[in-house]
N, C-alpha and C. Protein backbone atom coordinates (compact mmCIF):
# COMPACT_ATOMS: atom_id res chain seq x y z
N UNK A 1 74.07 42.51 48.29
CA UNK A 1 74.75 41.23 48.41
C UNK A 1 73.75 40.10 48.23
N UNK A 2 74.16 39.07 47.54
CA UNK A 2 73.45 37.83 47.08
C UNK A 2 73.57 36.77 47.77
N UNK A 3 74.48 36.59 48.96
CA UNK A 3 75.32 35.26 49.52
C UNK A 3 74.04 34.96 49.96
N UNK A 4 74.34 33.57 49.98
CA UNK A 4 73.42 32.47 50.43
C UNK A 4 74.11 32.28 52.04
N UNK A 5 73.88 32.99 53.12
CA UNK A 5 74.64 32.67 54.04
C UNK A 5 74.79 31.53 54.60
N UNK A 6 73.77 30.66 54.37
CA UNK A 6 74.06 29.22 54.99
C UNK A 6 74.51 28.02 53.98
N UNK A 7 74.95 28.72 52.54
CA UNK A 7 75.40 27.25 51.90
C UNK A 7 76.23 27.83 51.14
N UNK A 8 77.74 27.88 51.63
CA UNK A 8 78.74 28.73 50.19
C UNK A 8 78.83 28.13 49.37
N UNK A 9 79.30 28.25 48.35
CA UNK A 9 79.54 27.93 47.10
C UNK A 9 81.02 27.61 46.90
N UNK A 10 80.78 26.19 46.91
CA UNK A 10 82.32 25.56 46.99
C UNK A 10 83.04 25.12 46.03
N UNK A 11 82.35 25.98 44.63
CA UNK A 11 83.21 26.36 43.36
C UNK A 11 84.61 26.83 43.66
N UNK A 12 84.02 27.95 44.63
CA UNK A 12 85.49 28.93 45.26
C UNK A 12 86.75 28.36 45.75
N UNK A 13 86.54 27.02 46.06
CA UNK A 13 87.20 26.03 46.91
C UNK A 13 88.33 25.94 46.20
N UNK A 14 87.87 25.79 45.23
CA UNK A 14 89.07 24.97 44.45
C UNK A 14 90.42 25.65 44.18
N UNK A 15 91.32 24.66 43.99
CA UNK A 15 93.05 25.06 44.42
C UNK A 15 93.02 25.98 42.85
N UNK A 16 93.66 26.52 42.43
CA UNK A 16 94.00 26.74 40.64
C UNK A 16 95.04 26.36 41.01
N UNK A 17 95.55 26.20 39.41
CA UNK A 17 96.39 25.03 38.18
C UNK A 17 97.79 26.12 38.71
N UNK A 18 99.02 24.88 38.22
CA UNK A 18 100.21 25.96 38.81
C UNK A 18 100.17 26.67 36.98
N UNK A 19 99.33 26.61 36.23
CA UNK A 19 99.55 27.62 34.77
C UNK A 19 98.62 29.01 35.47
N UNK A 20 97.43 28.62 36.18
CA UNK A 20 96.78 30.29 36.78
C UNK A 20 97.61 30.70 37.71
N UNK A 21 98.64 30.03 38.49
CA UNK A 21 99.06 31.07 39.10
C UNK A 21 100.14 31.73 39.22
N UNK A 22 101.00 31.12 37.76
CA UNK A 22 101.56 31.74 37.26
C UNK A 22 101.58 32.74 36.48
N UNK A 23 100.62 32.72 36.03
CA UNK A 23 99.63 34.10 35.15
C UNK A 23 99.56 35.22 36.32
N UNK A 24 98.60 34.66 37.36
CA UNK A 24 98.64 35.48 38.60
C UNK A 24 99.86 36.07 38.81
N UNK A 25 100.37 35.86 39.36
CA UNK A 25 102.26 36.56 39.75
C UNK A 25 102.62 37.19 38.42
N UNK A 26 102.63 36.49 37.46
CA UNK A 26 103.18 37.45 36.38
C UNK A 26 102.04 39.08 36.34
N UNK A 27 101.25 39.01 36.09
CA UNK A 27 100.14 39.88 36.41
C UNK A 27 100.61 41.14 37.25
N UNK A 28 99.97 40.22 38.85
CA UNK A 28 100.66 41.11 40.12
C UNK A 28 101.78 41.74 40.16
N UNK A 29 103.07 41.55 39.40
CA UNK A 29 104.41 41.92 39.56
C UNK A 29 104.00 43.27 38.07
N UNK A 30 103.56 43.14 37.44
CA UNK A 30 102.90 44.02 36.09
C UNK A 30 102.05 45.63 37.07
N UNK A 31 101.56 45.23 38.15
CA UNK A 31 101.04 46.04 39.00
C UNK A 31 101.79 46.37 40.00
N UNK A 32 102.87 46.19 40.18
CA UNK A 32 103.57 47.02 41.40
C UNK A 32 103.87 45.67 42.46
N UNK A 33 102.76 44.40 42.83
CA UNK A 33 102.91 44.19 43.64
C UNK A 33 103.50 42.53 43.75
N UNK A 34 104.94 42.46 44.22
CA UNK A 34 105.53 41.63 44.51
C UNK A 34 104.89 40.01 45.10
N UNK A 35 105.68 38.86 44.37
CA UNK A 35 104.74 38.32 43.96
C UNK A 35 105.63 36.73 44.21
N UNK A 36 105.32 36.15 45.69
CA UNK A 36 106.28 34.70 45.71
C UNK A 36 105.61 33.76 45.85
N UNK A 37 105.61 32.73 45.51
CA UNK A 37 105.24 31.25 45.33
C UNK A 37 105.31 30.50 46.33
N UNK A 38 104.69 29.90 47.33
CA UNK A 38 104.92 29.23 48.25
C UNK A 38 104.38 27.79 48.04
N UNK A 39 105.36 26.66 47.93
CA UNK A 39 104.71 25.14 47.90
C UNK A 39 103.96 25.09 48.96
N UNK A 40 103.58 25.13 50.02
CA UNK A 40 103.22 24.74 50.77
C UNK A 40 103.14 25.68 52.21
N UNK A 41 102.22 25.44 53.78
CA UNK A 41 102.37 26.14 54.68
C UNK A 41 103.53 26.90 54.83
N UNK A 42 104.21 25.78 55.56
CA UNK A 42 106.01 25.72 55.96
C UNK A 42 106.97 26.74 55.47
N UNK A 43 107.00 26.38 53.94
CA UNK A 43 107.33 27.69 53.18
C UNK A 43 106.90 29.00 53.14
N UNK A 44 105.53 29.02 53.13
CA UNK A 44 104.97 30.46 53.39
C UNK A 44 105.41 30.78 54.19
N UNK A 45 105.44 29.98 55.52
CA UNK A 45 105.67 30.94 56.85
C UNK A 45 107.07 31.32 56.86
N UNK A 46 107.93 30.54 55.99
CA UNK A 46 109.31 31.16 56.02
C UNK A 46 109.44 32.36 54.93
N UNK A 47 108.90 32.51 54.17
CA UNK A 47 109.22 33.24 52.93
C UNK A 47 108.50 34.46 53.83
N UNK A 48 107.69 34.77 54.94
CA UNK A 48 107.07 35.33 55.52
C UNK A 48 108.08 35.85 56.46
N UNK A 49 108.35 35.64 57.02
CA UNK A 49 109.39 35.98 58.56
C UNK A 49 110.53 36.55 57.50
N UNK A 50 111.07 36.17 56.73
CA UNK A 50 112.32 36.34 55.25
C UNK A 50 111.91 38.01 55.42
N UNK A 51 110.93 38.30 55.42
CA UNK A 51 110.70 39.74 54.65
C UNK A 51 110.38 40.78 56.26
N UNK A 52 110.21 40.28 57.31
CA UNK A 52 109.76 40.84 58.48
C UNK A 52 110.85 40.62 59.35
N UNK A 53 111.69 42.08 59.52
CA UNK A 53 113.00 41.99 60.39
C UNK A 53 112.79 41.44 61.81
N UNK A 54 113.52 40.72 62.93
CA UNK A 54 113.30 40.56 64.16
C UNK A 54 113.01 42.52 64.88
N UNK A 55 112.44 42.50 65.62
CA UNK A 55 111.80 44.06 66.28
C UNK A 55 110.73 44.55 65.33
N UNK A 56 110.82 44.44 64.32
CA UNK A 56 109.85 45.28 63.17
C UNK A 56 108.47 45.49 64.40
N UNK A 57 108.02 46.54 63.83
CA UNK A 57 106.75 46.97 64.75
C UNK A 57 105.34 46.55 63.51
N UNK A 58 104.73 45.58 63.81
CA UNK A 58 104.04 44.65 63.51
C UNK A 58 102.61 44.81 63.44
N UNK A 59 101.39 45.17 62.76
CA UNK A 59 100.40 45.20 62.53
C UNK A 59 99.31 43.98 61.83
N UNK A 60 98.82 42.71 62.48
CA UNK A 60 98.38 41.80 62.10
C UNK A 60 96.81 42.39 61.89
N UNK A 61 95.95 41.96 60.81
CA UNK A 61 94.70 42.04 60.98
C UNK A 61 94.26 40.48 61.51
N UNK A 62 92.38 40.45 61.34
CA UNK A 62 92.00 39.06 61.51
C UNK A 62 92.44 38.53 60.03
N UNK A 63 92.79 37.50 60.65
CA UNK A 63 93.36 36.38 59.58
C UNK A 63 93.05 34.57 59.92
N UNK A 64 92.50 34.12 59.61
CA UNK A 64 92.58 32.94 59.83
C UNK A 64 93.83 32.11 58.93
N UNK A 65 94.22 32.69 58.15
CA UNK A 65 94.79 31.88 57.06
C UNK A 65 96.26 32.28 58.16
N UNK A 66 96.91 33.20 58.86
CA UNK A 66 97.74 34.10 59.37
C UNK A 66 98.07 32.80 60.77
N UNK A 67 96.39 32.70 61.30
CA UNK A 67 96.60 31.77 62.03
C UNK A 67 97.01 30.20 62.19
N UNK A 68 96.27 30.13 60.69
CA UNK A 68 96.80 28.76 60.79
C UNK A 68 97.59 28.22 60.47
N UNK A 69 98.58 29.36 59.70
CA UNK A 69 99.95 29.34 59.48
C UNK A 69 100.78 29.22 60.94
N UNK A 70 100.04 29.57 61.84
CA UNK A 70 101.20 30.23 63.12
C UNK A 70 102.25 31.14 62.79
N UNK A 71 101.83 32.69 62.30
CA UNK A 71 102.02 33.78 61.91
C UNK A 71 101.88 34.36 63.11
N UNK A 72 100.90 34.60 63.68
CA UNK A 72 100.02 35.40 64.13
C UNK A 72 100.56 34.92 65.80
N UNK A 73 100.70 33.68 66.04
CA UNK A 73 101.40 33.51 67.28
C UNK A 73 103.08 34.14 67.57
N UNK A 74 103.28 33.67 66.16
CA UNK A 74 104.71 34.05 65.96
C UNK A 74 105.23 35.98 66.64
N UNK A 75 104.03 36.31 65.67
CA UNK A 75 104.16 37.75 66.09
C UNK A 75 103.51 38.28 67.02
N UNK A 76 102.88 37.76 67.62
CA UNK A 76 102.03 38.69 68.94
C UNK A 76 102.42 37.57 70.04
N UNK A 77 103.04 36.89 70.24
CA UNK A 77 103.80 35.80 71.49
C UNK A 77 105.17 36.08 71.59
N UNK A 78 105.93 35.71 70.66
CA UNK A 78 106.95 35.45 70.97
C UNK A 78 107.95 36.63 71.44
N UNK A 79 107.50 37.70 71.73
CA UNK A 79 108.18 38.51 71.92
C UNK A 79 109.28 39.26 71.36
N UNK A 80 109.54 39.35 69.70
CA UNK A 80 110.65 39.58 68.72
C UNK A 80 110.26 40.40 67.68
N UNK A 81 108.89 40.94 68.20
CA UNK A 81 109.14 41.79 67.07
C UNK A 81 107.44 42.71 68.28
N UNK A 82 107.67 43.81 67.63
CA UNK A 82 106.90 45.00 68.09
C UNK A 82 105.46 45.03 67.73
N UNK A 83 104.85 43.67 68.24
CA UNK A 83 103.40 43.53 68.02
C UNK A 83 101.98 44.80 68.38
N UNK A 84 101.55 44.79 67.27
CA UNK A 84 100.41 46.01 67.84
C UNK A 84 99.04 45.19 67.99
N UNK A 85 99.06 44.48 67.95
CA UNK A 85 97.19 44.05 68.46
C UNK A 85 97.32 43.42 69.57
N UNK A 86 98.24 42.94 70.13
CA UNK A 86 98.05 43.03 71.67
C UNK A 86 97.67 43.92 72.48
N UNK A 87 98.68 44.88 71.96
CA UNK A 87 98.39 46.72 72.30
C UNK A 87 97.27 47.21 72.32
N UNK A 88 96.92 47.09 70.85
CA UNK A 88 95.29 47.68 70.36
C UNK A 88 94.21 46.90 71.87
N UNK A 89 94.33 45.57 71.90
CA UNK A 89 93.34 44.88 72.76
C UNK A 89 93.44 45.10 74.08
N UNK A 90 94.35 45.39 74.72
CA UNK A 90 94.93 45.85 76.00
C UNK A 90 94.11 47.31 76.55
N UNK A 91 93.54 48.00 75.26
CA UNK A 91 93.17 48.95 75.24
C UNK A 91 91.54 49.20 75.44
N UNK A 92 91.10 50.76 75.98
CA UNK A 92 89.80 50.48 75.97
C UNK A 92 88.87 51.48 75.03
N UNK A 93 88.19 50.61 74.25
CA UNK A 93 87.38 50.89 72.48
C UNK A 93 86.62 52.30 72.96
N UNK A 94 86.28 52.14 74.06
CA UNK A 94 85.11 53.50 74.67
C UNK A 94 85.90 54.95 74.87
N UNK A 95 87.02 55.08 75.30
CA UNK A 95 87.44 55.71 75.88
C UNK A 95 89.58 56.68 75.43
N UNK A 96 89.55 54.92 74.58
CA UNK A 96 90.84 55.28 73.63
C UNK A 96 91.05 55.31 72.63
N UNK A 97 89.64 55.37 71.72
CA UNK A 97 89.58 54.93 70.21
C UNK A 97 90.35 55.84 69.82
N UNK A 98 90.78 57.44 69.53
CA UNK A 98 92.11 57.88 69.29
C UNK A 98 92.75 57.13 69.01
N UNK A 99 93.34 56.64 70.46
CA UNK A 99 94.95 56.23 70.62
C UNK A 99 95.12 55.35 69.83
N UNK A 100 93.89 54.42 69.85
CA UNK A 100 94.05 52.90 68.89
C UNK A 100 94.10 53.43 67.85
N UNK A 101 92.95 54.16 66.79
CA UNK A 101 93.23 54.67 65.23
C UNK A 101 94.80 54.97 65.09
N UNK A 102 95.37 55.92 66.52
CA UNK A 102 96.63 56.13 65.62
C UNK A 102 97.39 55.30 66.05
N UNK A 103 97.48 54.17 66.60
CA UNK A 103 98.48 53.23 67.17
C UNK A 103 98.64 52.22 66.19
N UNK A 104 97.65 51.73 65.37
CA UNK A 104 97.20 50.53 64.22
C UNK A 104 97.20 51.35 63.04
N UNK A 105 97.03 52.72 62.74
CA UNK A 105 96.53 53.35 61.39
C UNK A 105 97.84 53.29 60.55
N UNK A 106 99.59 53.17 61.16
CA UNK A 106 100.31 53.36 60.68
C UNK A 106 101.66 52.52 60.67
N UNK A 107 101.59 51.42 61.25
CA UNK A 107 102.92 50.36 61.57
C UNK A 107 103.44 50.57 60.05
N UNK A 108 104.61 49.71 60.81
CA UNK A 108 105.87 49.90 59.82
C UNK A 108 105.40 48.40 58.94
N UNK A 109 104.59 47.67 59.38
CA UNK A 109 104.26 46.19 58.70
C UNK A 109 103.09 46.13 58.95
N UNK A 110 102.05 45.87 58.02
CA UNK A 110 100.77 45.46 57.92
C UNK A 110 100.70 44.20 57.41
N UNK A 111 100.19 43.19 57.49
CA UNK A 111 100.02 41.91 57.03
C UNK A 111 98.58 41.54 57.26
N UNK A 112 98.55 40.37 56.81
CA UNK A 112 97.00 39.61 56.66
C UNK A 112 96.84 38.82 55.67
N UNK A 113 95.51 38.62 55.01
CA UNK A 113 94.95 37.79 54.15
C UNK A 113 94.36 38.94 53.28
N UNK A 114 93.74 38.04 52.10
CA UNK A 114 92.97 39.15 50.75
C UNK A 114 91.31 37.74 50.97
N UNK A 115 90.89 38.34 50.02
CA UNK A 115 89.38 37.48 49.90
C UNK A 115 89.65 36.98 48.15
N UNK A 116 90.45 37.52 47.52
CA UNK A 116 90.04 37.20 46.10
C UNK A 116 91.09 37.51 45.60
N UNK A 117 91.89 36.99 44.51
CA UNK A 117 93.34 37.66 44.12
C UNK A 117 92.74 37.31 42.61
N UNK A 118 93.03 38.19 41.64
CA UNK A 118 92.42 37.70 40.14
C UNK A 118 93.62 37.58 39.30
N UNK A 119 93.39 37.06 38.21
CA UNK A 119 94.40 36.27 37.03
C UNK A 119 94.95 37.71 36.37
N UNK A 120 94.14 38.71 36.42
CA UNK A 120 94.87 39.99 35.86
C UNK A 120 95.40 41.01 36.82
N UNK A 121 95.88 40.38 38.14
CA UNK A 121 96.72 41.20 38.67
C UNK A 121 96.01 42.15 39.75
N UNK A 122 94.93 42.07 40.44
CA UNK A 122 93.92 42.99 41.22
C UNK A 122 93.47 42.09 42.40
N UNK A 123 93.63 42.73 43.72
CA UNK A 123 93.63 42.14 45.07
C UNK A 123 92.33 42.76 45.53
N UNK A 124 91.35 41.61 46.35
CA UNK A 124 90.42 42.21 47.16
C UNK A 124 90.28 41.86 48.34
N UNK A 125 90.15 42.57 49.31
CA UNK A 125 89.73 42.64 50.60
C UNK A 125 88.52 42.89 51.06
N UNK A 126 87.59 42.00 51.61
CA UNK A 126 86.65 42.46 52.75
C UNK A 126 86.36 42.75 54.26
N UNK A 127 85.93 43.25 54.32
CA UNK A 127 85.59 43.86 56.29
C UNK A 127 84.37 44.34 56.35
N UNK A 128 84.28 43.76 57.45
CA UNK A 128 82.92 44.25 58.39
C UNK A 128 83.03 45.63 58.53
N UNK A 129 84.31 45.96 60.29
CA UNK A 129 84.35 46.79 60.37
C UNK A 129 85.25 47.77 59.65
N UNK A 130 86.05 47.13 58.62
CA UNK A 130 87.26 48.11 58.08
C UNK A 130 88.59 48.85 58.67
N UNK A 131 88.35 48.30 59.89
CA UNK A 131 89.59 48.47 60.91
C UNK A 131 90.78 47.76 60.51
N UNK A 132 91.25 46.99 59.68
CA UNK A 132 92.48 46.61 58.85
C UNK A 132 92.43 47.48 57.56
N UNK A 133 91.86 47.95 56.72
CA UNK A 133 92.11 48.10 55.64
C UNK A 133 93.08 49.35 55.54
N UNK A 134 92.54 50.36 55.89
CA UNK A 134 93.48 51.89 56.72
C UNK A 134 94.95 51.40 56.26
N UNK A 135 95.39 50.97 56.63
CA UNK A 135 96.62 50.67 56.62
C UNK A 135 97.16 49.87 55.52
N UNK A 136 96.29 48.52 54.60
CA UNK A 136 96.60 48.75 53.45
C UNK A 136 96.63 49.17 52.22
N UNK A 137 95.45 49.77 52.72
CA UNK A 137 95.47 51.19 51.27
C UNK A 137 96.77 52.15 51.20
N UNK A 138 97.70 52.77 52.07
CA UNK A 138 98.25 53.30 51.98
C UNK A 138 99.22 53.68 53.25
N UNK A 139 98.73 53.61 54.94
CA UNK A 139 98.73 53.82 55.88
C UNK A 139 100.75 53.16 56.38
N UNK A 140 100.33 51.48 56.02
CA UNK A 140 101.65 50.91 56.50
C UNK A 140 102.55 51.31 55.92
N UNK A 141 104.13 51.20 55.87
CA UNK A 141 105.15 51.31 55.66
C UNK A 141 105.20 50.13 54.12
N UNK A 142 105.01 48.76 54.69
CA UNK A 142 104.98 47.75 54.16
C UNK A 142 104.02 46.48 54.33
N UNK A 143 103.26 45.97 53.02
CA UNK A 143 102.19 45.06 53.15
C UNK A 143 102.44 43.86 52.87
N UNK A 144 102.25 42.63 53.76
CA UNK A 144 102.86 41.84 53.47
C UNK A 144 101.15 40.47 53.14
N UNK A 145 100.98 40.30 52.20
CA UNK A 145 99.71 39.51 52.58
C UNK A 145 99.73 37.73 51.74
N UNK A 146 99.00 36.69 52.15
CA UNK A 146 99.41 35.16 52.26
C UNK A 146 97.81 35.02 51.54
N UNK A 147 98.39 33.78 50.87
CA UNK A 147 96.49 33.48 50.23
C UNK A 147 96.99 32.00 49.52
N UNK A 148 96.07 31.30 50.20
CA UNK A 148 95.77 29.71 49.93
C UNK A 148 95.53 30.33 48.10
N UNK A 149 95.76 28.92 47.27
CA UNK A 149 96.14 29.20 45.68
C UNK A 149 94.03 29.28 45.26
N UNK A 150 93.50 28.47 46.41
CA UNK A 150 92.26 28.83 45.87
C UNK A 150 91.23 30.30 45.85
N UNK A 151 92.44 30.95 46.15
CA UNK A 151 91.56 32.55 45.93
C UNK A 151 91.64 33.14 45.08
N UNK A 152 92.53 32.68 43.82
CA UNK A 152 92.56 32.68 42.53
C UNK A 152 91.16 32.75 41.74
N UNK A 153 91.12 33.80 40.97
CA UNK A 153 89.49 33.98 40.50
C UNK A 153 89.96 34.71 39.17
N UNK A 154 89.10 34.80 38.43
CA UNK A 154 89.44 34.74 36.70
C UNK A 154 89.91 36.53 37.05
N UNK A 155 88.64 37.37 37.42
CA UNK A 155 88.27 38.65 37.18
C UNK A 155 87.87 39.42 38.36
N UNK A 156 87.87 40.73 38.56
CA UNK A 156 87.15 41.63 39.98
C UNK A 156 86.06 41.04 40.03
N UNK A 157 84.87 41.00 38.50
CA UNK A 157 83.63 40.62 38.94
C UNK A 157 83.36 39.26 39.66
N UNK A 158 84.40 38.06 39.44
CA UNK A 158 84.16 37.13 39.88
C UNK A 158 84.84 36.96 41.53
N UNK A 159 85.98 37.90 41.94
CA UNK A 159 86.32 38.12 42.81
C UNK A 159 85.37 38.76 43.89
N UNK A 160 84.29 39.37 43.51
CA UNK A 160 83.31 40.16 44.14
C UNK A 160 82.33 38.82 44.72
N UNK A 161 81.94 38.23 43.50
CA UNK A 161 81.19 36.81 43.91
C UNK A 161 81.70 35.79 44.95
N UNK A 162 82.83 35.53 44.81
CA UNK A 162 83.56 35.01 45.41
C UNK A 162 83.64 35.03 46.85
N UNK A 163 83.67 36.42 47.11
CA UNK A 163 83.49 37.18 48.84
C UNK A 163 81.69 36.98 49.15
N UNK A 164 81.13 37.45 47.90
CA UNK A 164 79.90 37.18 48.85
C UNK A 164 79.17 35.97 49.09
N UNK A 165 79.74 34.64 47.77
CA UNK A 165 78.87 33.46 47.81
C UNK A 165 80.06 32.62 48.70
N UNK A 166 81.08 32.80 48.84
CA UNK A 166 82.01 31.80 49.82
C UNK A 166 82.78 32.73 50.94
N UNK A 167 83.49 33.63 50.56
CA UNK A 167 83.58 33.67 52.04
C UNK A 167 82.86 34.47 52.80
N UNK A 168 81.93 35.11 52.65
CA UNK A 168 80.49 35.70 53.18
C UNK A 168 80.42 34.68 54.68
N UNK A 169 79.10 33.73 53.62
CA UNK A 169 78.97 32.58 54.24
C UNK A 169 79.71 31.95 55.40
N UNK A 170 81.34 31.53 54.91
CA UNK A 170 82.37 31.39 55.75
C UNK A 170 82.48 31.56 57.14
N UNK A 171 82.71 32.97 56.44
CA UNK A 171 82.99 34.17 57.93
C UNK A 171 81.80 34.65 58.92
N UNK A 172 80.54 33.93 58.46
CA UNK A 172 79.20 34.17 59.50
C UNK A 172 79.49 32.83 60.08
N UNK A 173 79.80 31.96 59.69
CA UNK A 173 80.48 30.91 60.71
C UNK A 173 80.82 30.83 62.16
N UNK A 174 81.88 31.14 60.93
CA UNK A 174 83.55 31.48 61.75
C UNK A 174 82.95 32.17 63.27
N UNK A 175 82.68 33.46 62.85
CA UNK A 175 82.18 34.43 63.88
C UNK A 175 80.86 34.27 64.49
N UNK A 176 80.27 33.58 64.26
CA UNK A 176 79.25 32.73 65.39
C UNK A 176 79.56 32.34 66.50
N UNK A 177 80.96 30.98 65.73
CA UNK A 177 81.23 29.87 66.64
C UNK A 177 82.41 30.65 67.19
N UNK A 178 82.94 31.63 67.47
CA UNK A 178 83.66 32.75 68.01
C UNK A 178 82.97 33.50 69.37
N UNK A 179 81.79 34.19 68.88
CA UNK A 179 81.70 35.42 69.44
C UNK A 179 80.19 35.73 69.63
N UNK A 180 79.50 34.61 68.64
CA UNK A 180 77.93 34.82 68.76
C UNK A 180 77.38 35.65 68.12
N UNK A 181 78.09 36.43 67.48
CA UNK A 181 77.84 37.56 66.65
C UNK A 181 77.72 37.37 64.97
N UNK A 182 77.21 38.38 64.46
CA UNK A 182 77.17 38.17 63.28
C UNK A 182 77.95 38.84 62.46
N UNK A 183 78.31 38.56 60.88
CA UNK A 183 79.11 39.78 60.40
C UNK A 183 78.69 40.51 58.90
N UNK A 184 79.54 41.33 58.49
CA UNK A 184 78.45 41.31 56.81
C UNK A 184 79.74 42.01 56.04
N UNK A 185 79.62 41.99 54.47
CA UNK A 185 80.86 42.96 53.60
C UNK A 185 80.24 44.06 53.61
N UNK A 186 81.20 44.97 54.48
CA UNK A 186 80.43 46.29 54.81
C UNK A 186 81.33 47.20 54.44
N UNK A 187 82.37 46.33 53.50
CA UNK A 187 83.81 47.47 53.46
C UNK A 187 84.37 46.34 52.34
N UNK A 188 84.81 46.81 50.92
CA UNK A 188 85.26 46.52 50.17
C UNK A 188 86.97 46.97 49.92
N UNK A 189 87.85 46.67 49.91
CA UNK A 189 89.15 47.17 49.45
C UNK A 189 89.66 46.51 48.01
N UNK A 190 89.48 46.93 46.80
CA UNK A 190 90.02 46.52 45.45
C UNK A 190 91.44 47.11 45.35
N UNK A 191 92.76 46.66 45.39
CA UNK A 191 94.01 46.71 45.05
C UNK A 191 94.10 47.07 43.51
N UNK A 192 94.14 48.10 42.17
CA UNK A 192 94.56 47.58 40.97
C UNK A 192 95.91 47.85 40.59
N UNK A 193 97.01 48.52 41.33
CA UNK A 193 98.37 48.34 41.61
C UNK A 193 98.83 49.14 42.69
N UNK A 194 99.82 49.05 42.87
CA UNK A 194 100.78 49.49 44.14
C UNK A 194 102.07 50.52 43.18
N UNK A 195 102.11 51.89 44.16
CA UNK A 195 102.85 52.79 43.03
C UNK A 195 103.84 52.94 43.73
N UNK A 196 104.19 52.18 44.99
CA UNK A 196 105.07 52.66 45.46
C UNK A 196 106.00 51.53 45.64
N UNK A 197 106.86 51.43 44.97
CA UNK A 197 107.85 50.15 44.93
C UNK A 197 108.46 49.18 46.16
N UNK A 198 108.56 48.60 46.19
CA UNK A 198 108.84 47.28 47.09
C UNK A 198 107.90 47.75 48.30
N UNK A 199 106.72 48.18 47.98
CA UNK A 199 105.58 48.43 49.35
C UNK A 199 104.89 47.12 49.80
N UNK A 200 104.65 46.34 48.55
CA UNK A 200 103.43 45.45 48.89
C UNK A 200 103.87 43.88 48.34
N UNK A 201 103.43 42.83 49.05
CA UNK A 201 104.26 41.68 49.29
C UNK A 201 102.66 40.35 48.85
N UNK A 202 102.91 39.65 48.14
CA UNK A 202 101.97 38.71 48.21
C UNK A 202 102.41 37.19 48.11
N UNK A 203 102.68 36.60 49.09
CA UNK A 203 102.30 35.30 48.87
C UNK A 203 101.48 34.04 48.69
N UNK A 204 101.29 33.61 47.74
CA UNK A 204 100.30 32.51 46.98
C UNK A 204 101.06 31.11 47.40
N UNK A 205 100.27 30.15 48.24
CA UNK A 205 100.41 28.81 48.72
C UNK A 205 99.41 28.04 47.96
N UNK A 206 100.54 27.13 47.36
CA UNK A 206 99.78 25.97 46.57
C UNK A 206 99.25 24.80 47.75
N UNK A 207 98.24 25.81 48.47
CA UNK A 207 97.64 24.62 49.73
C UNK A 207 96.05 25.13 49.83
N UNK A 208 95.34 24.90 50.34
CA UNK A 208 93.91 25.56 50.81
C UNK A 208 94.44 26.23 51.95
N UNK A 209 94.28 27.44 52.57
CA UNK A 209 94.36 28.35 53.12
C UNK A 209 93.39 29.33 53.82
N UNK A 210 93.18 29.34 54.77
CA UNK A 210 91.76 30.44 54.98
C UNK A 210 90.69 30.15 54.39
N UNK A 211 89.65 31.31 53.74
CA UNK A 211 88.21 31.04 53.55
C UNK A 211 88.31 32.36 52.53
């Protein structure tokens, strides 16, 4: 990895054109994976709940973008749908890691964020520990995932850059001013389609979103 951890590269920043991300969706839907347009927060979060029944048993990863939607309250507060990371945290890492692998390895809804979505149709994910990914490689029932329009990136190779020169950086932040801790891409997930029909869900917000 190349990231400059203390100065991202705020090339990445930028929103793309509503012509890339229409390319994008046309693309993604070419790969299996379903593909809606959101103007704005508001909309996301509805076009979001649209696809996630009231009870559904619920698998959130870390998400900031999840959060600042108020996703993530939605589903682990309000009591309406069958939240698992309350569960998971309730729990103890030393002694129940079992129970947790199989309690999180398999919900009926996985959701979250991506790090990089490219113009030809290919989703990437990073993790530290890789404790979300399990489940969207293949694990959940159904994937439902949200991405500010600036994670739009031409190609994988530039999608790769992308994670390590901006949100690298980002997310050593983030998780500083969190937890004191540090983090690193220690776990790659590349999407290049979804074979299993109406499995996997992406919404693209023409807003800045996450990191």
């Amino acid at each position: 990895m190349v990231a400059n951890v203390l100065t991202p590269n705020t090339a990445f920043a930028k929103l793309a054109s509503d012509e890339q991300i229409e390319r994008t969706a046309k693309a993604l839907e070419a790969n299996g994976i379903h593909t809606l347009i959101a103007q704005d927060g508001a909309e996301a979060k509805r076009l979001f709940f649209e696809l996630v029944p009231e009870g559904a048993e619920v698998f959130l990863g870390a998400s900031v973008t999840l959060e600042q939607l108020g996703i993530r309250d939605e589903i682990d507060k309000s009591g309406r749908y069958d939240a698992l990371r309350p569960k998971m945290f309730a729990m103890n890492r030393e002694t129940q890691g079992k129970e947790i692998r199989k309690l999180v390895g398999t919900p009926d809804y996985a959701a979250g964020s991506v790090q990089a979505v490219t113009e030809d149709g290919h989703v990437l994910l990073a993790s530290n520990t890789g404790s979300q990914l399990g489940p969207h490689v293949s694990g959940a029932g159904k994937v439902i995932w949200v991405a500010g329009a600036q994670k739009i990136v031409k190609d994988v190779a530039e999608g790769l850059r992308r994670i390590d020169e901006y949100c690298y950086p980002r997310e050593e932040v983030h998780m500083q001013g969190l937890y004191k801790v540090s983090t690193w891409v220690s776990k790659i997930l590349i999407v290049n389609k979804e074979i299993r029909p109406g499995r996997a869900t992406l919404i693209i917000v023409k807003e800045e979103l996450g990191f």
